[in-house]
Structures are given as structure tokens and as C-alpha cells.
N, C-alpha and C. Protein backbone atom coordinates (compact mmCIF):
# COMPACT_ATOMS: atom_id res chain seq x y z
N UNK A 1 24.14 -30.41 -290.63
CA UNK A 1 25.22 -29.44 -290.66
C UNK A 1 26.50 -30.11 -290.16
N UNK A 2 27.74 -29.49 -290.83
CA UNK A 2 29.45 -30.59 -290.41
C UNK A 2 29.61 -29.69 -288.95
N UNK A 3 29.28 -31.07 -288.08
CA UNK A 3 29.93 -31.03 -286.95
C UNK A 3 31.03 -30.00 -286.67
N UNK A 4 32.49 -29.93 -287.77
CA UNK A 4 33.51 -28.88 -287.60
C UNK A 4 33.07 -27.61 -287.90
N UNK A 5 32.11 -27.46 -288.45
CA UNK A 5 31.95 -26.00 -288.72
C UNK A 5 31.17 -25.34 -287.90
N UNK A 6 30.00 -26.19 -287.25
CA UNK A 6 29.21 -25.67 -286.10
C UNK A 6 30.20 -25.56 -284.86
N UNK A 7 31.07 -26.25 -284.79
CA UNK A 7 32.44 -25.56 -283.65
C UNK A 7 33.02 -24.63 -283.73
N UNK A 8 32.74 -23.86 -284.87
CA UNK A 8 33.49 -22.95 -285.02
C UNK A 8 33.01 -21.68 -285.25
N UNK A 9 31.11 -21.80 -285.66
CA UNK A 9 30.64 -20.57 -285.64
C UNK A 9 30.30 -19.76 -284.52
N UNK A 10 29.87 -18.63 -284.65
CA UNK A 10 29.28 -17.69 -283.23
C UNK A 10 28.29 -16.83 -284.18
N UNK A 11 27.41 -16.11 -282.96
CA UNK A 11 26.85 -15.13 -283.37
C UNK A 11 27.43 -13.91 -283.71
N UNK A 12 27.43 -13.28 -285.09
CA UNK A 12 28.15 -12.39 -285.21
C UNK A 12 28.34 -10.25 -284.25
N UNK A 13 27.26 -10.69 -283.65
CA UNK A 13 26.89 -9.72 -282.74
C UNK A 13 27.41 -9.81 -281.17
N UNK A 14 26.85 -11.11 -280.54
CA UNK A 14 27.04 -10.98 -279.25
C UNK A 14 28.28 -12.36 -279.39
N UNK A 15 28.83 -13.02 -279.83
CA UNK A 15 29.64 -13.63 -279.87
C UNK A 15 29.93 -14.92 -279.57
N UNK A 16 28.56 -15.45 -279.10
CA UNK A 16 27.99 -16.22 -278.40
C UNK A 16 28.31 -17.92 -279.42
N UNK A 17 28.53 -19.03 -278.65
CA UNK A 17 28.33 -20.07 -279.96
C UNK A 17 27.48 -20.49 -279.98
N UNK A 18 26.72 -20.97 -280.83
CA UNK A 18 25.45 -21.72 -281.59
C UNK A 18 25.55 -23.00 -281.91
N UNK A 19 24.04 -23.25 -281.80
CA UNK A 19 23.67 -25.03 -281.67
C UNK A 19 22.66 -25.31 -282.63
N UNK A 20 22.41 -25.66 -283.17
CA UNK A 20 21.18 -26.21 -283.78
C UNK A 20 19.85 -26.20 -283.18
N UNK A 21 18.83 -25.77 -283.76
CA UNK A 21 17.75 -25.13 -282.69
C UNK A 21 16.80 -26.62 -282.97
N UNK A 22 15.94 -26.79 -281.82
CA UNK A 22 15.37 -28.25 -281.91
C UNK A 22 14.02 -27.87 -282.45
N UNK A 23 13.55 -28.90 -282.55
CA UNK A 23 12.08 -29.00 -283.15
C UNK A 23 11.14 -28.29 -282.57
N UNK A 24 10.93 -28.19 -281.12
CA UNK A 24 10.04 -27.52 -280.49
C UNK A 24 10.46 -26.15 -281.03
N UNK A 25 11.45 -25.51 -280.79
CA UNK A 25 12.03 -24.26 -280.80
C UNK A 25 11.36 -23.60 -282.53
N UNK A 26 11.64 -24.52 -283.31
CA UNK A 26 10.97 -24.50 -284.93
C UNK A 26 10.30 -24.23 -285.16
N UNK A 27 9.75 -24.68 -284.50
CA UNK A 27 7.83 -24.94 -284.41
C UNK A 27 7.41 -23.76 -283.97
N UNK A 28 8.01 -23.51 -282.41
CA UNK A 28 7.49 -22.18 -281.82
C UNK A 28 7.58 -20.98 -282.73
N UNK A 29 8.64 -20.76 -283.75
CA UNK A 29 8.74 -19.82 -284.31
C UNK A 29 8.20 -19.79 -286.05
N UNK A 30 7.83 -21.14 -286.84
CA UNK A 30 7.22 -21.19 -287.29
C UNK A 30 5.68 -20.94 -287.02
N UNK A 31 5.25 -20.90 -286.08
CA UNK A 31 3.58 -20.77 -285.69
C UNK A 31 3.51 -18.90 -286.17
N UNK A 32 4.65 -18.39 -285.11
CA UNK A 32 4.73 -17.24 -285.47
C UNK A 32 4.92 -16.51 -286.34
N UNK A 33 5.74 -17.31 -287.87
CA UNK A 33 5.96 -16.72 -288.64
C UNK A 33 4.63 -16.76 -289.78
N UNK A 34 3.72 -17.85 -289.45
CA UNK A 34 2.57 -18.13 -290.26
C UNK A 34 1.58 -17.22 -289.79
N UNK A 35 1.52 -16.61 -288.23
CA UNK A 35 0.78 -15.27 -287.87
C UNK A 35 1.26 -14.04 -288.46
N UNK A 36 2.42 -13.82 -288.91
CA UNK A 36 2.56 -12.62 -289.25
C UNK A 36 3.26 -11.59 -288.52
N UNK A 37 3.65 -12.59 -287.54
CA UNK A 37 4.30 -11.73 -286.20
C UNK A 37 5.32 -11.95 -285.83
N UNK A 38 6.82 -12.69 -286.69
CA UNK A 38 7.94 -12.89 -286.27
C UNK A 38 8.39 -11.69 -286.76
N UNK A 39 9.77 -10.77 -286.74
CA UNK A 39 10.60 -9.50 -287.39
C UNK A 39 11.58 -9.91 -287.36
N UNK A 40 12.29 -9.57 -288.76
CA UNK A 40 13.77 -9.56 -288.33
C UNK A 40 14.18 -8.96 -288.08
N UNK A 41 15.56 -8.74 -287.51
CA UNK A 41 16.64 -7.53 -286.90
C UNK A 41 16.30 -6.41 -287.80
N UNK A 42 16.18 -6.64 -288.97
CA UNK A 42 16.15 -4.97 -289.73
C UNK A 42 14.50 -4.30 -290.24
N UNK A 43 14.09 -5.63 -289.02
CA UNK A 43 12.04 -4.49 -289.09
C UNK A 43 11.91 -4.75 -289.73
N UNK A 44 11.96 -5.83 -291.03
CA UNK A 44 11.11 -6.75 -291.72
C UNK A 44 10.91 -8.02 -291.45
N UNK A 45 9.14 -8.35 -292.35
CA UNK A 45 8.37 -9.65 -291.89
C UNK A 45 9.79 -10.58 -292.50
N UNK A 46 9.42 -11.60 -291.17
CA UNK A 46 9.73 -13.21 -291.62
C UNK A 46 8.81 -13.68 -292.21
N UNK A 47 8.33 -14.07 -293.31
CA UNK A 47 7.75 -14.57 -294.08
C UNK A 47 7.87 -16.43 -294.50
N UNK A 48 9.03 -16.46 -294.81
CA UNK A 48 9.38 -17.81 -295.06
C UNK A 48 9.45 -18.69 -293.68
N UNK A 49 9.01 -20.35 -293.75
CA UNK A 49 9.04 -20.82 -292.82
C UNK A 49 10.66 -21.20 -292.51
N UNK A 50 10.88 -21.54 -291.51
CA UNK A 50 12.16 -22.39 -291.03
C UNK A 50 12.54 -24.09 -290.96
N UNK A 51 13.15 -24.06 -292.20
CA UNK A 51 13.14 -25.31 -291.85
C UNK A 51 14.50 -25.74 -290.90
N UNK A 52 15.77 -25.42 -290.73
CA UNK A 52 16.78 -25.27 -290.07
C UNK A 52 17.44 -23.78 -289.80
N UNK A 53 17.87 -24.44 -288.34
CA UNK A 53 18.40 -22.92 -288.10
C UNK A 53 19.00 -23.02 -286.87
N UNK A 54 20.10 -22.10 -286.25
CA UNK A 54 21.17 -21.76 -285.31
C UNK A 54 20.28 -20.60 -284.02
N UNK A 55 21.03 -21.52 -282.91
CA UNK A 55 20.41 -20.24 -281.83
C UNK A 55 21.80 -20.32 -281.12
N UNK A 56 21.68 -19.24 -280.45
CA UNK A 56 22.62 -18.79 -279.23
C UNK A 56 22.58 -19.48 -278.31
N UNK A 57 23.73 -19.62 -277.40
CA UNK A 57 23.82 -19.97 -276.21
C UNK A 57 22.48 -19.55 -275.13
N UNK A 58 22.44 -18.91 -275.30
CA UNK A 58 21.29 -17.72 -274.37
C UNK A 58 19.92 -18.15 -274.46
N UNK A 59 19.61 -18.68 -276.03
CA UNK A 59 18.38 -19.41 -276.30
C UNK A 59 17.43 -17.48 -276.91
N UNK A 60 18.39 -16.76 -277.28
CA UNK A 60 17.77 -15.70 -277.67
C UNK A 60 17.49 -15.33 -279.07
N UNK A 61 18.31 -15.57 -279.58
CA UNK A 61 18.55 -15.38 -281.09
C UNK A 61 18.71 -16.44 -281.95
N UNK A 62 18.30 -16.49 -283.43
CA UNK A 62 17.98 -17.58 -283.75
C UNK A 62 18.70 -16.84 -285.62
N UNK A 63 19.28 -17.59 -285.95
CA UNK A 63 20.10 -17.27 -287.50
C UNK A 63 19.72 -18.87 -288.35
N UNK A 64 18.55 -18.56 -289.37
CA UNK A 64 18.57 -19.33 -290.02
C UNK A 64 19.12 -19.85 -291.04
N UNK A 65 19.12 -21.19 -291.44
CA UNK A 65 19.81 -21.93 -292.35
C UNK A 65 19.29 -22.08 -293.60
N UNK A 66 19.50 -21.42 -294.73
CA UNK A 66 19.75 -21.94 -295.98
C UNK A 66 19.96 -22.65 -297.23
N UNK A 67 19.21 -23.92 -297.09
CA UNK A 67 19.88 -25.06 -298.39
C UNK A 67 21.60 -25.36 -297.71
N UNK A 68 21.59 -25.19 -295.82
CA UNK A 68 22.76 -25.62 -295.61
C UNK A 68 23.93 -24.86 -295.32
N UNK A 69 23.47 -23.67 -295.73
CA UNK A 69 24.41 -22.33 -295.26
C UNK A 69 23.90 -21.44 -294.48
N UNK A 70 24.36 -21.13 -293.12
CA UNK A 70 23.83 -20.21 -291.61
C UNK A 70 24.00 -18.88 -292.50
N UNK A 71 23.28 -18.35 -292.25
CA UNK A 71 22.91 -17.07 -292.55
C UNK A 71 23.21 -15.63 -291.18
N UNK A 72 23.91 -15.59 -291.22
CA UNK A 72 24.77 -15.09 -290.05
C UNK A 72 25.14 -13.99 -290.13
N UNK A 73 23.69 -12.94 -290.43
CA UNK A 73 23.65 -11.40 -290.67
C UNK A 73 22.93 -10.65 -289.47
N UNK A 74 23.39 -9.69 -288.99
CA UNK A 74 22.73 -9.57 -287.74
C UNK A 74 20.86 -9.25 -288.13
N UNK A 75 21.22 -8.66 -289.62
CA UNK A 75 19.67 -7.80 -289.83
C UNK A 75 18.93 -9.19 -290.38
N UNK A 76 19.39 -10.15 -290.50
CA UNK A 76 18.49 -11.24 -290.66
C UNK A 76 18.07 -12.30 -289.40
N UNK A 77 18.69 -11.64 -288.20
CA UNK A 77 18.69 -12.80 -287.42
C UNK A 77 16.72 -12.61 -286.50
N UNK A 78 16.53 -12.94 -285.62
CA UNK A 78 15.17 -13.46 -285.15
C UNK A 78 15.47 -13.64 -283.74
N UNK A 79 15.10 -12.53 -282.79
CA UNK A 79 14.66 -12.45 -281.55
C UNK A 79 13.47 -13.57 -281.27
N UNK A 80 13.93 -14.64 -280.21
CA UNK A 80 12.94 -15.33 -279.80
C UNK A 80 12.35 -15.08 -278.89
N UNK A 81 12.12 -13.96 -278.55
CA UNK A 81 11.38 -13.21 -277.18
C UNK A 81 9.74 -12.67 -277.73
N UNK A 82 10.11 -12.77 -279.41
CA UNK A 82 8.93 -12.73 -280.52
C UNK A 82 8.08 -13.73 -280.54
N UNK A 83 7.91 -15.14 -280.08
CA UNK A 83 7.51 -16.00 -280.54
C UNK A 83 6.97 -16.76 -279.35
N UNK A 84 5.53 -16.48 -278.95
CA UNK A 84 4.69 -17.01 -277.82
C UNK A 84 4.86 -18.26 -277.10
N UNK A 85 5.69 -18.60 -276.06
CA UNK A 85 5.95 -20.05 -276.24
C UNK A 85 6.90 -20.03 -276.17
N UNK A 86 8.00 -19.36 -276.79
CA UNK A 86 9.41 -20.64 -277.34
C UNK A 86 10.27 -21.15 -276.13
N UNK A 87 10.37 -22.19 -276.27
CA UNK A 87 11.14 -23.12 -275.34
C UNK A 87 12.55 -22.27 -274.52
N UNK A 88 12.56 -22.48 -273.42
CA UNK A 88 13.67 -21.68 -272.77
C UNK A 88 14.55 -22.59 -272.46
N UNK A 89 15.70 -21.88 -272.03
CA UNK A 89 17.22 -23.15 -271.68
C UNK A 89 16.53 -24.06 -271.44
């Protein structure tokens, strides 16, 4: 992802800026999404795995990436408080 543009995004909800979520963090929420047990903001399954994706400052929320484009809808975004494990600050 261009360096200038990740400076410049936020979460569109809490306002927060976003980083690139690491491998562990991926993982943690891929495990979960292959159980059947990740949701998105609008109470539907995550289904698809993650291959890139944006979290909050907070390490709470997680807005995945696209073929390269953040997806930065609140009803698509992914509570990581869902996902057994996931890596904290």
C-alpha cells in the first residue's frame, strides 16, 4: 500500500489512523473466519479470507483490503474482540 495514502486514511467511524495489520493479527482473524465465527459490522458472515488489511490505532477494528483498495465501510469493518487470540498493542 503507497505510504502517502496510508497517512492519510482513518477509520471512518471512530477517526482513528490505521496501519497495516501484521501477520499474526491475519492469521488470528483468518483462523476465525475459516470457523465461521468472524461478523461484520452489519451481522453478516466474513466468509472470505484476508489477505491484507487496515486496523486502528486501538488494535480494535480491522477494514480490509481489496486487490489494493481499503474498504472503509463501517458495515464491512471486523471487530477484533471476535477473534480468539488476536494480538494486542
Amino acid at each position: 500500500m503507497d505510504r502517502k495514502l496510508l497517512d492519510i486514511l482513518v477509520c471512518p467511524t471512530t477517526r482513528q489512523s490505521l496501519a497495516l495489520l501484521d501477520s499474526a493479527g491475519l492469521d488470528s482473524l483468518n483462523r476465525a473466519i475459516a470457523a465461521g465465527t468472524l461478523k461484520r459490522g452489519d451481522g453478516g458472515t466474513q466468509t472470505d479470507a484476508l489477505r491484507e488489511a487496515l486496523i486502528t490505532r486501538d488494535r480494535k477494528t480491522v477494514y480490509r483490503i481489496d486487490d489494493g483498495i481499503p474498504v472503509l465501510l463501517a458495515e464491512d469493518s471486523l471487530a477484533t474482540a471476535q477473534a480468539e487470540g488476536f494480538p494486542g498493542a
